[in-house]
C-alpha atoms as a PDB file:
ATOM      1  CA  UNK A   1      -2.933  15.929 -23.669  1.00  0.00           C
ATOM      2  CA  UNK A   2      -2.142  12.314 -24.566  1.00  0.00           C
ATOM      3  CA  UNK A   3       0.420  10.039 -22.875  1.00  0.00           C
ATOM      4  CA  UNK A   4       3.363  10.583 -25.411  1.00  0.00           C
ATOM      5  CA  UNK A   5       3.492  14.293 -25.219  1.00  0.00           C
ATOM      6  CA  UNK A   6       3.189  13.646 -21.356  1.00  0.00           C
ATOM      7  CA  UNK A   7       6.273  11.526 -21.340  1.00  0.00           C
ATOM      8  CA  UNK A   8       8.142  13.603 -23.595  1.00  0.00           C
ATOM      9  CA  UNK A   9       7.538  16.591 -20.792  1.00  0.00           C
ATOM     10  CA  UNK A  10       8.523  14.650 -17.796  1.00  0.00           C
ATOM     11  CA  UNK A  11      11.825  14.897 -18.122  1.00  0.00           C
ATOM     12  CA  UNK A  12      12.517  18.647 -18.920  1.00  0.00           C
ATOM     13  CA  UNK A  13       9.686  19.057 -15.980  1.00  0.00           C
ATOM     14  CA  UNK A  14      11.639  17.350 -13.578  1.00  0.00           C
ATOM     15  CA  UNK A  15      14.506  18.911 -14.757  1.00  0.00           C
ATOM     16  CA  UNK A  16      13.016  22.377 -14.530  1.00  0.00           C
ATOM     17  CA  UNK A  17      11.822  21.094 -10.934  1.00  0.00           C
ATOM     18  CA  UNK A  18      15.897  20.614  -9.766  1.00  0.00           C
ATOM     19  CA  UNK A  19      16.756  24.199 -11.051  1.00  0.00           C
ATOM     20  CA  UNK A  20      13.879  25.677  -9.053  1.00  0.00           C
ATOM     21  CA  UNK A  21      15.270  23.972  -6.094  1.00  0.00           C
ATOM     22  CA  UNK A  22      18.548  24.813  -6.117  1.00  0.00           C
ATOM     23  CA  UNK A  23      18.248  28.374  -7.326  1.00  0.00           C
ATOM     24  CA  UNK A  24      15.418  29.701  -4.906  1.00  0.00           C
ATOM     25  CA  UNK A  25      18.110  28.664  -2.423  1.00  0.00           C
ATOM     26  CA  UNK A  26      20.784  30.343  -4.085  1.00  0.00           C
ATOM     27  CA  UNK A  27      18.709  33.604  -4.305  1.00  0.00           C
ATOM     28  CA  UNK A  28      18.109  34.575  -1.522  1.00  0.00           C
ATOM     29  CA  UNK A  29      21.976  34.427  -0.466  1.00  0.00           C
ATOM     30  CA  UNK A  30      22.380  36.676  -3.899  1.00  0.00           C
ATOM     31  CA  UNK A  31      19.003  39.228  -3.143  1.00  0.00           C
ATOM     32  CA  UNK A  32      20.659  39.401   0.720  1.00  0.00           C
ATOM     33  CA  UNK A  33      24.141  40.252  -0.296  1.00  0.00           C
ATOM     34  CA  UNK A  34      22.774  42.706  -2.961  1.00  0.00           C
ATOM     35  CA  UNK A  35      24.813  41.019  -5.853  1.00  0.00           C
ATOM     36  CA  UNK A  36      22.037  40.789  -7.969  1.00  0.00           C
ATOM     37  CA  UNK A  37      23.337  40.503 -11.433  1.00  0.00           C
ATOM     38  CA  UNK A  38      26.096  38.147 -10.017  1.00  0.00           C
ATOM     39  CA  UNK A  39      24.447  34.663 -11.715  1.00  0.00           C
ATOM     40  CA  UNK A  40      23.779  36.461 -14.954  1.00  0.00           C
ATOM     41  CA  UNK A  41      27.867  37.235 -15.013  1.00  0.00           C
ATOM     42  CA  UNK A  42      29.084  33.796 -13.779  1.00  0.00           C
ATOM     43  CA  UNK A  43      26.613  32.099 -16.449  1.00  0.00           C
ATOM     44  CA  UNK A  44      28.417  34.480 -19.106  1.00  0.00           C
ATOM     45  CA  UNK A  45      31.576  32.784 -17.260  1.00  0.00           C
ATOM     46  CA  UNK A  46      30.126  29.602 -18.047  1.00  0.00           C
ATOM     47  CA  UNK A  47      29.321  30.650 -21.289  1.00  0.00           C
ATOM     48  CA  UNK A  48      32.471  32.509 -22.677  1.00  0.00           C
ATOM     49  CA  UNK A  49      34.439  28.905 -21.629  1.00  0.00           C
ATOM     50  CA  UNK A  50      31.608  26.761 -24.082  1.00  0.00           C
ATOM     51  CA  UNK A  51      32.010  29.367 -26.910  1.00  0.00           C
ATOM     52  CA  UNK A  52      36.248  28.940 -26.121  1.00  0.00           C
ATOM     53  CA  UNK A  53      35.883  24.863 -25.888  1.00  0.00           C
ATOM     54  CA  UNK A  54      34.186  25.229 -29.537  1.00  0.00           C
ATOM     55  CA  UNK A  55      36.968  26.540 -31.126  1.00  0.00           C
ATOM     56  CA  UNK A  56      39.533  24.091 -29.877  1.00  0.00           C
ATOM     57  CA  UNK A  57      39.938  21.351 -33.043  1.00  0.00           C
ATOM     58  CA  UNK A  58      39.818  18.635 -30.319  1.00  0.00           C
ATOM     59  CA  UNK A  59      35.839  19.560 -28.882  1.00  0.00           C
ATOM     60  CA  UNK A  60      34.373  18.797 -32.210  1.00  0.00           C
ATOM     61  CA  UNK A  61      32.609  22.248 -31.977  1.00  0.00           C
ATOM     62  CA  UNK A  62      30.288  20.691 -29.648  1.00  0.00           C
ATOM     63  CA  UNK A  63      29.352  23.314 -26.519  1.00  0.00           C
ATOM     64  CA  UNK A  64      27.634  20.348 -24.627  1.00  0.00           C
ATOM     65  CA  UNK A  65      30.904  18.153 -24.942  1.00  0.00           C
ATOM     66  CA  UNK A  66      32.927  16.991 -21.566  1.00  0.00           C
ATOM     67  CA  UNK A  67      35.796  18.881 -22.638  1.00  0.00           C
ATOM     68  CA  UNK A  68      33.207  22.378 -22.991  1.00  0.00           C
ATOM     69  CA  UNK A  69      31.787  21.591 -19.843  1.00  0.00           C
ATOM     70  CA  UNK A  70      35.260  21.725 -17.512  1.00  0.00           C
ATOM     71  CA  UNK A  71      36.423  24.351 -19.697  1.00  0.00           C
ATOM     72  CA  UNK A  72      33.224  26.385 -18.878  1.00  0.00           C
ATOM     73  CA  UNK A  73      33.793  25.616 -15.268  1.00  0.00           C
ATOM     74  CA  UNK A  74      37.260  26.804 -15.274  1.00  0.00           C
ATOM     75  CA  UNK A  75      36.303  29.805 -16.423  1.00  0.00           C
ATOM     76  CA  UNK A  76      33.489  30.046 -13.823  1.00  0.00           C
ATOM     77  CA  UNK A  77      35.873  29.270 -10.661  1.00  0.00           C
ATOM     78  CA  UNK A  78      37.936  32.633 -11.969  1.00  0.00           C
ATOM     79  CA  UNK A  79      34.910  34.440 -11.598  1.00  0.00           C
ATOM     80  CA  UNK A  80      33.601  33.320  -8.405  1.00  0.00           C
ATOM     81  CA  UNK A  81      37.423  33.728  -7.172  1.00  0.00           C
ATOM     82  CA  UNK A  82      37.300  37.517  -8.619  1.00  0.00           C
ATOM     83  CA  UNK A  83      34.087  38.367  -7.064  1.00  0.00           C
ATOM     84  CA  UNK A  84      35.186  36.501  -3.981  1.00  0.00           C
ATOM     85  CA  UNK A  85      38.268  39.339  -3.353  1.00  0.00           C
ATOM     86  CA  UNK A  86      35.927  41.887  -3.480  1.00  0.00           C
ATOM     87  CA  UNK A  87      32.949  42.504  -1.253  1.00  0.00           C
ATOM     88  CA  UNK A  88      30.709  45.709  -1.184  1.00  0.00           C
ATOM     89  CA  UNK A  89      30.870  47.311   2.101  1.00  0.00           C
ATOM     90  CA  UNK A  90      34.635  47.047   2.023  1.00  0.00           C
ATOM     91  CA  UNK A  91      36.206  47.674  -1.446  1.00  0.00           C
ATOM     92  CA  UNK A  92      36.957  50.905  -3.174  1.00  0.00           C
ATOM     93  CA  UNK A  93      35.180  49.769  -6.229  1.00  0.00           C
ATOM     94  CA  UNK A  94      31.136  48.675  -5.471  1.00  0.00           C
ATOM     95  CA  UNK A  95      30.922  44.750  -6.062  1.00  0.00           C
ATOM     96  CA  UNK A  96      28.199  45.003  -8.458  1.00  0.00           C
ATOM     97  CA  UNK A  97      30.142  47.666 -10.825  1.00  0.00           C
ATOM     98  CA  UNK A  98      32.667  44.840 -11.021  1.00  0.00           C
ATOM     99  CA  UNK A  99      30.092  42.519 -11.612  1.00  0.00           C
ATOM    100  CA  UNK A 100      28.619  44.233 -14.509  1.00  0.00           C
ATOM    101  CA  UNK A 101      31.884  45.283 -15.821  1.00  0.00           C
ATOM    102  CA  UNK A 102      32.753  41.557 -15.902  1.00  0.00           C
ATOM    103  CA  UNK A 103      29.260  40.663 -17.463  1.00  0.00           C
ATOM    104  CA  UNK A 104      29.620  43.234 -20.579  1.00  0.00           C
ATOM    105  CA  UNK A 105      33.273  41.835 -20.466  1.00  0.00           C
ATOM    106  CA  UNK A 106      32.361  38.101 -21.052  1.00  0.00           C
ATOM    107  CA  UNK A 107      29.311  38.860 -23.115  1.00  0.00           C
ATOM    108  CA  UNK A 108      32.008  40.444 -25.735  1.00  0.00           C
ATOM    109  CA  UNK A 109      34.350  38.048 -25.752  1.00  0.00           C
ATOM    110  CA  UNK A 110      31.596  35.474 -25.780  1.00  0.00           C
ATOM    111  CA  UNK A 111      30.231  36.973 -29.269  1.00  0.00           C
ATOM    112  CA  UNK A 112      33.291  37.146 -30.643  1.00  0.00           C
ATOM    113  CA  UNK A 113      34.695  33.851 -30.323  1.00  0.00           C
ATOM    114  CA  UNK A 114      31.342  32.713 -31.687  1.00  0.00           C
ATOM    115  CA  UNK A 115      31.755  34.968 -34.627  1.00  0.00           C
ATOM    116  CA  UNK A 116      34.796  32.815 -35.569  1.00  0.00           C
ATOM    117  CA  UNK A 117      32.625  29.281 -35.269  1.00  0.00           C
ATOM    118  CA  UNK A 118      30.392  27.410 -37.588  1.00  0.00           C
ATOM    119  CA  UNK A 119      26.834  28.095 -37.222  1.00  0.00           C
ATOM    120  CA  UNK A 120      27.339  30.798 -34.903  1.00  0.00           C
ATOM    121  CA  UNK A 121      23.720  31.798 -34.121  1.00  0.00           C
ATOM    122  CA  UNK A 122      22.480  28.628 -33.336  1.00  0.00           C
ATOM    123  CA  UNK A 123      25.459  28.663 -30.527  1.00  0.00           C
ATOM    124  CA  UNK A 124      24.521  32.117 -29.370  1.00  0.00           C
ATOM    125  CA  UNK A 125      20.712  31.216 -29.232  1.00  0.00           C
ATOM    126  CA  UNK A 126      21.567  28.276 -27.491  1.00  0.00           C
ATOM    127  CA  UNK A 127      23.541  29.823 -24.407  1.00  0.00           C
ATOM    128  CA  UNK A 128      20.829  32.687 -24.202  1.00  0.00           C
ATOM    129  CA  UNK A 129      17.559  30.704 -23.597  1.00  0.00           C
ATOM    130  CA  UNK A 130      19.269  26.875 -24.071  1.00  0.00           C
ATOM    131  CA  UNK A 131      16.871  23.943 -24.359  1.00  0.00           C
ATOM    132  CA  UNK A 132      15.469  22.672 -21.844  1.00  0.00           C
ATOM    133  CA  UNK A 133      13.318  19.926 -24.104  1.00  0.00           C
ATOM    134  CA  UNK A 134      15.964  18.739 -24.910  1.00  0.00           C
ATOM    135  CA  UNK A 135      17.483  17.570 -21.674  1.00  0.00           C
ATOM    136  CA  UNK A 136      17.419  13.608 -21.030  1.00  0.00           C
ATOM    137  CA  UNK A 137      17.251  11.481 -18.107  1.00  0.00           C
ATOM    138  CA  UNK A 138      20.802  11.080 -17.969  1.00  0.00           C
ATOM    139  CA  UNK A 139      21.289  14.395 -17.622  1.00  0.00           C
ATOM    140  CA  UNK A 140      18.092  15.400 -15.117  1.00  0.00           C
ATOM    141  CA  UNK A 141      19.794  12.488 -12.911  1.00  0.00           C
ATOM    142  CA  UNK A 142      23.616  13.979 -13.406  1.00  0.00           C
ATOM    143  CA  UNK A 143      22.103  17.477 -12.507  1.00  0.00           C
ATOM    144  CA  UNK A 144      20.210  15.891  -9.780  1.00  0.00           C
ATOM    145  CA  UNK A 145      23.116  14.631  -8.201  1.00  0.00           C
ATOM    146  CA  UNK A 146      25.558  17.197  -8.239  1.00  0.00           C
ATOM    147  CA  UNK A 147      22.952  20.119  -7.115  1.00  0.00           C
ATOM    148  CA  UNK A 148      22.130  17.330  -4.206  1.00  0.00           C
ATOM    149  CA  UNK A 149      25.996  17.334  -3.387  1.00  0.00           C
ATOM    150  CA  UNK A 150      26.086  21.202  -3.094  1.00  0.00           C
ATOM    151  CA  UNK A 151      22.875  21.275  -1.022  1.00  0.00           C
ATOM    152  CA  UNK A 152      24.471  19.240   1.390  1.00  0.00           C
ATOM    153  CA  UNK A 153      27.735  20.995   1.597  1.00  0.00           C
ATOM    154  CA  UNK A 154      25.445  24.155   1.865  1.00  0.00           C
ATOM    155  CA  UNK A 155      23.299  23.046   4.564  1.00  0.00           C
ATOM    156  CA  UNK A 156      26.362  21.386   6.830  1.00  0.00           C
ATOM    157  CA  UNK A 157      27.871  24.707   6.809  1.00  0.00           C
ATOM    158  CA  UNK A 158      24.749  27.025   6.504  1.00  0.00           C
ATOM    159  CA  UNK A 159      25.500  28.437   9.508  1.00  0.00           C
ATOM    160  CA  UNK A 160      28.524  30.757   7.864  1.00  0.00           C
ATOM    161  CA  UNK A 161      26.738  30.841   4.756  1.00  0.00           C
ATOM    162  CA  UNK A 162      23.379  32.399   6.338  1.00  0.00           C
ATOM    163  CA  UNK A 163      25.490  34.220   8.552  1.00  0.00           C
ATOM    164  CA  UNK A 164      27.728  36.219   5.900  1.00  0.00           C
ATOM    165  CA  UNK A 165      24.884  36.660   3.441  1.00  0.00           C
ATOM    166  CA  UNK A 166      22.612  38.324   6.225  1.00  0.00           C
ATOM    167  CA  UNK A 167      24.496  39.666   9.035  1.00  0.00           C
ATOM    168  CA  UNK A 168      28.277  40.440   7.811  1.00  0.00           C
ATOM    169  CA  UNK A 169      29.150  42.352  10.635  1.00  0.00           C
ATOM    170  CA  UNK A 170      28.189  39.586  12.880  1.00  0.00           C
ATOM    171  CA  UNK A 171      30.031  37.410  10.800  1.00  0.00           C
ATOM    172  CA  UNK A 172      33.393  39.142  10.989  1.00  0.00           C
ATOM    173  CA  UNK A 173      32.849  39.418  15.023  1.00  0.00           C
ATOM    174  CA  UNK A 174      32.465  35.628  15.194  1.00  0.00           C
ATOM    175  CA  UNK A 175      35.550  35.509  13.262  1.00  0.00           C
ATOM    176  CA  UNK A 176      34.338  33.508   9.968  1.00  0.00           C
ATOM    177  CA  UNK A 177      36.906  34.184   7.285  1.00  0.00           C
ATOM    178  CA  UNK A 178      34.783  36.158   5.252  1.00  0.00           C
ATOM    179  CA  UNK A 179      36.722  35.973   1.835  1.00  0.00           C
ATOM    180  CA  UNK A 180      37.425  32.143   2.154  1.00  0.00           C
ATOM    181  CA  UNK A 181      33.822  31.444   2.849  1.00  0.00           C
ATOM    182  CA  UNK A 182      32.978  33.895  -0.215  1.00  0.00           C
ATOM    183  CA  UNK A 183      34.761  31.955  -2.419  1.00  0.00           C
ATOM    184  CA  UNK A 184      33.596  28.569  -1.552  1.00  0.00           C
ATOM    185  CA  UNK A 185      30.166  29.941  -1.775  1.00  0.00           C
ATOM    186  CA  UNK A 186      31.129  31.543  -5.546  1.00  0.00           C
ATOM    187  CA  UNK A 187      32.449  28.509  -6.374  1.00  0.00           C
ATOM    188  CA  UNK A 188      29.593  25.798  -5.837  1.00  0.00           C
ATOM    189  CA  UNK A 189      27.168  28.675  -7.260  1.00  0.00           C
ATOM    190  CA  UNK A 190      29.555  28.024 -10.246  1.00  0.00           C
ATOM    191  CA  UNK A 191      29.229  24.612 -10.405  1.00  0.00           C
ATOM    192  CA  UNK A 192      25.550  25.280 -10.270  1.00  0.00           C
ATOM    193  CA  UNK A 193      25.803  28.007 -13.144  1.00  0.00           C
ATOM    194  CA  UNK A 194      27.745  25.802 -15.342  1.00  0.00           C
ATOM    195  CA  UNK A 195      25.420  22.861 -15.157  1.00  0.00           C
ATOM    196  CA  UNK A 196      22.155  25.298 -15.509  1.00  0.00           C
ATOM    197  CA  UNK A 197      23.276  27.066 -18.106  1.00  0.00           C
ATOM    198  CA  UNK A 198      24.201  24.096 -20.315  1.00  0.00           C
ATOM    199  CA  UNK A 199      20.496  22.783 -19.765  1.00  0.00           C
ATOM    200  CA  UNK A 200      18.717  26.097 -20.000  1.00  0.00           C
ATOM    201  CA  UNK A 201      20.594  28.967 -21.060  1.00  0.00           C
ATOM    202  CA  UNK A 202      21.586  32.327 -19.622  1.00  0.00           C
ATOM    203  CA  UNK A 203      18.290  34.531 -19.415  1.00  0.00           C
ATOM    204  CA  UNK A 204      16.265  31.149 -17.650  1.00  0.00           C
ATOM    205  CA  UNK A 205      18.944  30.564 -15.174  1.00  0.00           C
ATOM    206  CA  UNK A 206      18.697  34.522 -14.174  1.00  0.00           C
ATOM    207  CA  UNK A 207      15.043  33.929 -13.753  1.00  0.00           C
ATOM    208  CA  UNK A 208      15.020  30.840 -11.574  1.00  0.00           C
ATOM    209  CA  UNK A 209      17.656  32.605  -9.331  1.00  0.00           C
ATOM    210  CA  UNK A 210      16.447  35.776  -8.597  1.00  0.00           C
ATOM    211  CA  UNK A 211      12.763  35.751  -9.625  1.00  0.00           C
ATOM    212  CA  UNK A 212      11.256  33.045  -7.133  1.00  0.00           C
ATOM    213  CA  UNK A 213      13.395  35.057  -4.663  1.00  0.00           C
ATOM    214  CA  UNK A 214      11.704  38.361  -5.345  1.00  0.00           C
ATOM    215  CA  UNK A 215       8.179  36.848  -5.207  1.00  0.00           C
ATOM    216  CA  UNK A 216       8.784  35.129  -1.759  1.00  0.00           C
ATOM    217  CA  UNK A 217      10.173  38.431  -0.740  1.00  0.00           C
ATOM    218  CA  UNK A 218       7.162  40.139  -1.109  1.00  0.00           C
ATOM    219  CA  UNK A 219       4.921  38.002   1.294  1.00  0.00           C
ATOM    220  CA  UNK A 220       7.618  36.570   3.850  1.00  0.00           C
ATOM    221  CA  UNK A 221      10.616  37.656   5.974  1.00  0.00           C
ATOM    222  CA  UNK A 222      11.591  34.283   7.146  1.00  0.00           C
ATOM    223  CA  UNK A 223      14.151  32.416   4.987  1.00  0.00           C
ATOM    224  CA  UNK A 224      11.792  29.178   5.432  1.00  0.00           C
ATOM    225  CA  UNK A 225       8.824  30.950   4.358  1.00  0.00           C
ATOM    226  CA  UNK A 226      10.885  32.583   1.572  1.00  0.00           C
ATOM    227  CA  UNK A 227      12.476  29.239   0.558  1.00  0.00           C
ATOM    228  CA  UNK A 228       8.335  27.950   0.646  1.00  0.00           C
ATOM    229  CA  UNK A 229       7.456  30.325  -1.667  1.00  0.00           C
ATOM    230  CA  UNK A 230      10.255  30.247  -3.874  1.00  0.00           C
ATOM    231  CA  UNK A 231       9.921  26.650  -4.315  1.00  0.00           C
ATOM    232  CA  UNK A 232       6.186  26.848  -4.949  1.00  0.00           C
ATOM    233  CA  UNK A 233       6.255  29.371  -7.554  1.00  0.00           C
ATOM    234  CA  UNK A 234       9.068  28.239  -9.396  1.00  0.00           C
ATOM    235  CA  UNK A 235       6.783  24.826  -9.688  1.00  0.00           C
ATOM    236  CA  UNK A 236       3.958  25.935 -10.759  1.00  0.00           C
ATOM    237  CA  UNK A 237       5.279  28.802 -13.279  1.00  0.00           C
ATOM    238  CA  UNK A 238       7.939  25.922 -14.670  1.00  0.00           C
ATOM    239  CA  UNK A 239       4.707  23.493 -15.449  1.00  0.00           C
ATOM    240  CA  UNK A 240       3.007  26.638 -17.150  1.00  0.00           C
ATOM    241  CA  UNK A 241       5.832  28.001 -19.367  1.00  0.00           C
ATOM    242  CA  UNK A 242       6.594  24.084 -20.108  1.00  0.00           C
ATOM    243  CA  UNK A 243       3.021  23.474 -21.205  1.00  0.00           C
ATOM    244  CA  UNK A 244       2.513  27.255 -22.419  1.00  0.00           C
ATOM    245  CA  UNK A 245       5.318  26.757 -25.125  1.00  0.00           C
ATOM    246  CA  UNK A 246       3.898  23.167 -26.364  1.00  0.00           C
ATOM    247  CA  UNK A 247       0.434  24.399 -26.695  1.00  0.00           C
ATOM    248  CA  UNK A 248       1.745  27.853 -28.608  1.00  0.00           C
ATOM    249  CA  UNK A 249       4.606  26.371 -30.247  1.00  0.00           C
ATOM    250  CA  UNK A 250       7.052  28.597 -28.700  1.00  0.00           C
ATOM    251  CA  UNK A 251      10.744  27.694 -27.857  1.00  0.00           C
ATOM    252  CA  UNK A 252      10.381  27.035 -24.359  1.00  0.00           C
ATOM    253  CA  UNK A 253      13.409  29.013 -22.788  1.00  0.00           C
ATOM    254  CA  UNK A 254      11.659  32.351 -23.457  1.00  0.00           C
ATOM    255  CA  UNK A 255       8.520  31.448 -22.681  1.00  0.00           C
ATOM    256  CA  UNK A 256       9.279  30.001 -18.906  1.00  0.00           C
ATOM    257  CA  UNK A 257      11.084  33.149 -18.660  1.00  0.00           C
ATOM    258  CA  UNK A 258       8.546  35.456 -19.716  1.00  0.00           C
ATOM    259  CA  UNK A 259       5.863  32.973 -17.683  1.00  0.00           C
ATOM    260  CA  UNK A 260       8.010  34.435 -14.754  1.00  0.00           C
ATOM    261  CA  UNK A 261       8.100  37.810 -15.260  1.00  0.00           C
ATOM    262  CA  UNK A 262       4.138  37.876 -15.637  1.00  0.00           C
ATOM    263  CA  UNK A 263       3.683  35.591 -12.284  1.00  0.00           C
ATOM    264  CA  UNK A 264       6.220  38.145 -10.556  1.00  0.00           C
ATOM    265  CA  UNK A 265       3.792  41.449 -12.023  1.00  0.00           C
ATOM    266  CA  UNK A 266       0.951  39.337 -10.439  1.00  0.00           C
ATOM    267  CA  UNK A 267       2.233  38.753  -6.943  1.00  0.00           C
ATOM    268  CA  UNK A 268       3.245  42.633  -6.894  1.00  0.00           C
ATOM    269  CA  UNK A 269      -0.670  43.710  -7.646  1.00  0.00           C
ATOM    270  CA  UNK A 270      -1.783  41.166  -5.200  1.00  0.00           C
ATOM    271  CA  UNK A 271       0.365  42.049  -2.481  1.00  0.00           C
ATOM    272  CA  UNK A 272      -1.565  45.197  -1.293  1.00  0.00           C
ATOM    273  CA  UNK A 273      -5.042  43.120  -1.442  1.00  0.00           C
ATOM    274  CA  UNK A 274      -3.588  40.849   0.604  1.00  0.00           C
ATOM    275  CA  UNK A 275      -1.858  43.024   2.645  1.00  0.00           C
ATOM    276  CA  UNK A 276      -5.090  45.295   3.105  1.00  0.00           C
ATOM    277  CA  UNK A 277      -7.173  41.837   4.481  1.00  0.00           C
ATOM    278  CA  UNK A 278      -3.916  41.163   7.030  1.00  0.00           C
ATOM    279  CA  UNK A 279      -4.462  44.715   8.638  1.00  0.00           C
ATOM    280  CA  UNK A 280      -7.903  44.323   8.858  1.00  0.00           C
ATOM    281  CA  UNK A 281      -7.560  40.928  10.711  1.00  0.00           C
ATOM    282  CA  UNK A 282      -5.341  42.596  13.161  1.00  0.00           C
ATOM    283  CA  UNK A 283      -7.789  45.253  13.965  1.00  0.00           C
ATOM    284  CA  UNK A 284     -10.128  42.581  14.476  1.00  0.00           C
ATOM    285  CA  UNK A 285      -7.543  40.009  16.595  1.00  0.00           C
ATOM    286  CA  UNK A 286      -4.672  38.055  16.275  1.00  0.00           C
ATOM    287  CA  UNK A 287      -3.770  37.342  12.626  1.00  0.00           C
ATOM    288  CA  UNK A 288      -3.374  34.150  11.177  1.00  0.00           C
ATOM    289  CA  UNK A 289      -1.070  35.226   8.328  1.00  0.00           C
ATOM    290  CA  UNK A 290       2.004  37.476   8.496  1.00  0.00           C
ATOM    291  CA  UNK A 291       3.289  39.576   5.610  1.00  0.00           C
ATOM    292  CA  UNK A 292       6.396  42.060   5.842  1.00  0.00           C
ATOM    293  CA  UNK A 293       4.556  45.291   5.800  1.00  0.00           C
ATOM    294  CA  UNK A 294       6.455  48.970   5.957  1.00  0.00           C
ATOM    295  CA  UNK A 295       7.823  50.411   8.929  1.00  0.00           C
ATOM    296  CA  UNK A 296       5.767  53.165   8.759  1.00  0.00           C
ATOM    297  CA  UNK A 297       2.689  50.976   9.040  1.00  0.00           C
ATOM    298  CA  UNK A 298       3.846  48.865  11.355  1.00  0.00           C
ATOM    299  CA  UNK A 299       4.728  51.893  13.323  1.00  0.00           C
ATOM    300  CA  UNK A 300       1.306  53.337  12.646  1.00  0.00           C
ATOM    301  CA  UNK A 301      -0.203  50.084  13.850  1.00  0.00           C
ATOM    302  CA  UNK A 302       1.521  49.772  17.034  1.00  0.00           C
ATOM    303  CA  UNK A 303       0.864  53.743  17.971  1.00  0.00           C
ATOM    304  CA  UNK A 304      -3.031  52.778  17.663  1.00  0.00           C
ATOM    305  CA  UNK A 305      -3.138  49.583  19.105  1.00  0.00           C
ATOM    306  CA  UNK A 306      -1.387  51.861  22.336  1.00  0.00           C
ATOM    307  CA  UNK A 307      -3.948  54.234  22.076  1.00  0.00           C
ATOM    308  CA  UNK A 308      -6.980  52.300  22.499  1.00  0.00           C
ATOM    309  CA  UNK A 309      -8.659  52.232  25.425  1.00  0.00           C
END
């Protein structure tokens, strides 16, 4: 690979490298509270605002304009406002039913305000698996920036963030306002949506979000250790799909995504192995690796380890 193709990667690398960091975060809040499909709707948010900012005279039927971008984010602050009124374990109506009903919603109305715009498919291609090579510098350093700003206003008050997504009953005892802290936590995961999906579309923003999640959750309990993993697999599967869809000529949306999926099927198969070699350290002595196993085997484990001698 020469230097020219290397430079012309570097920048929708890095920018690849920002969405990994903010979304792995971002996940596990969304796998805790069980609001899985929850990014996928507030990107359709995001999205159903571009495809509205294209058909106003003024945008230029541009969906990466200024005026499409705070459009897009209005529309994502009513979702994360909606979604913020209702919470699981308390409304009549399951959160994620809303969710979804939203999602199909949005997706509609998304398609058919494109079907009244100029080159419609392009537009619809675009907000499904976006394109990432074609993000500058400008915008890497913009993104990096504002997901910097919303990392720091998560970690101040992580505390009530960590505390709602993992423990709500706790959370109500101490006395956290649930619903206002559910909003402000909607709302900078919509200023996060609406950047993401402008740089890589709908389907890749699911991915980062709840993929590198689902892998860490496999191997670790510990939010660090899941946040560790996360982080490292989003890395290394974001340098393969990147390099994967130069090499085979492949629009490189689909093929991160689909780079994902096939890292995710190989950290399932592996996790047994793995698991298998644990238990037989701990037979042996103390482990130097923990992995969440089953109850049952812990149980198992602990029953044996009694019974010995």
């Amino acid at each position: 690979m020469d230097l020219t193709v290397l430079q012309f990667l570097a920048a929708p690398f890095a920018a690849s490298l920002i969405l990994t960091g903010i979304h792995a975060y971002l996940g596990v809040h969304v796998v805790e509270r069980g609001v899985i499909f929850v990014d996928l709707s507030l990107a359709q948010f995001a999205a159903l605002g571009a495809a509205v900012a294209v058909l106003l005279p003024i945008s230029g039927g541009d969906p990466h304009s200024s005026l499409a971008y705070w459009i897009s984010l209005a529309f994502t602050v009513l979702g994360a406002l909606l979604f913020s009124t209702i919470r699981g374990h308390q409304a009549r109506i399951p959160q994620e039913a809303v969710i979804g009903i939203c999602y199909a919603v949005a997706s509609a109305a998304a398609i058919l305000a494109m079907s009244k715009a100029t080159s419609e498919s392009e537009h619809l291609k675009d907000m499904l698996v976006g394109n990432i090579l074609a993000v500058s510098w400008y915008d890497v350093g913009h993104t990096a920036l504002l997901y910097g700003a919303i990392g720091a206003f998560h970690y101040v008050f992580r505390h009530k963030f960590l505390t709602i997504s993992m423990d709500p009953a706790r959370a109500q005892a101490e006395g956290i306002a649930i619903r206002f802290w559910d909003f402000l936590f909607y709302a900078s995961f919509g200023f996060v949506v609406t950047s993401s999906v402008s740089i890589a579309g709908v389907l890749l923003v699911f991915c980062y979000l709840i993929v590198p999640s689902v892998g860490a959750m496999l191997y670790a309990e510990s939010i660090g250790a899941r946040l560790a993993i996360g982080w490292s697999m989003g890395t290394i599967v974001s340098a393969a799909g990147v390099y994967l869809s130069l090499l085979i000529d492949l629009p490189t949306g689909a093929t991160i995504v689909c780079t994902f999926g096939a890292a995710l099927v190989i950290m399932a198969l592996a996790r047994p192995l793995i698991r298998q070699q644990v238990l037989s350290r701990r037979r042996l002595g103390p482990a130097s690796v923990e992995l969440p196993v089953e109850q049952g085997s812990r149980q198992s484990h602990t029953a044996s380890s009694k019974s010995r001698p």
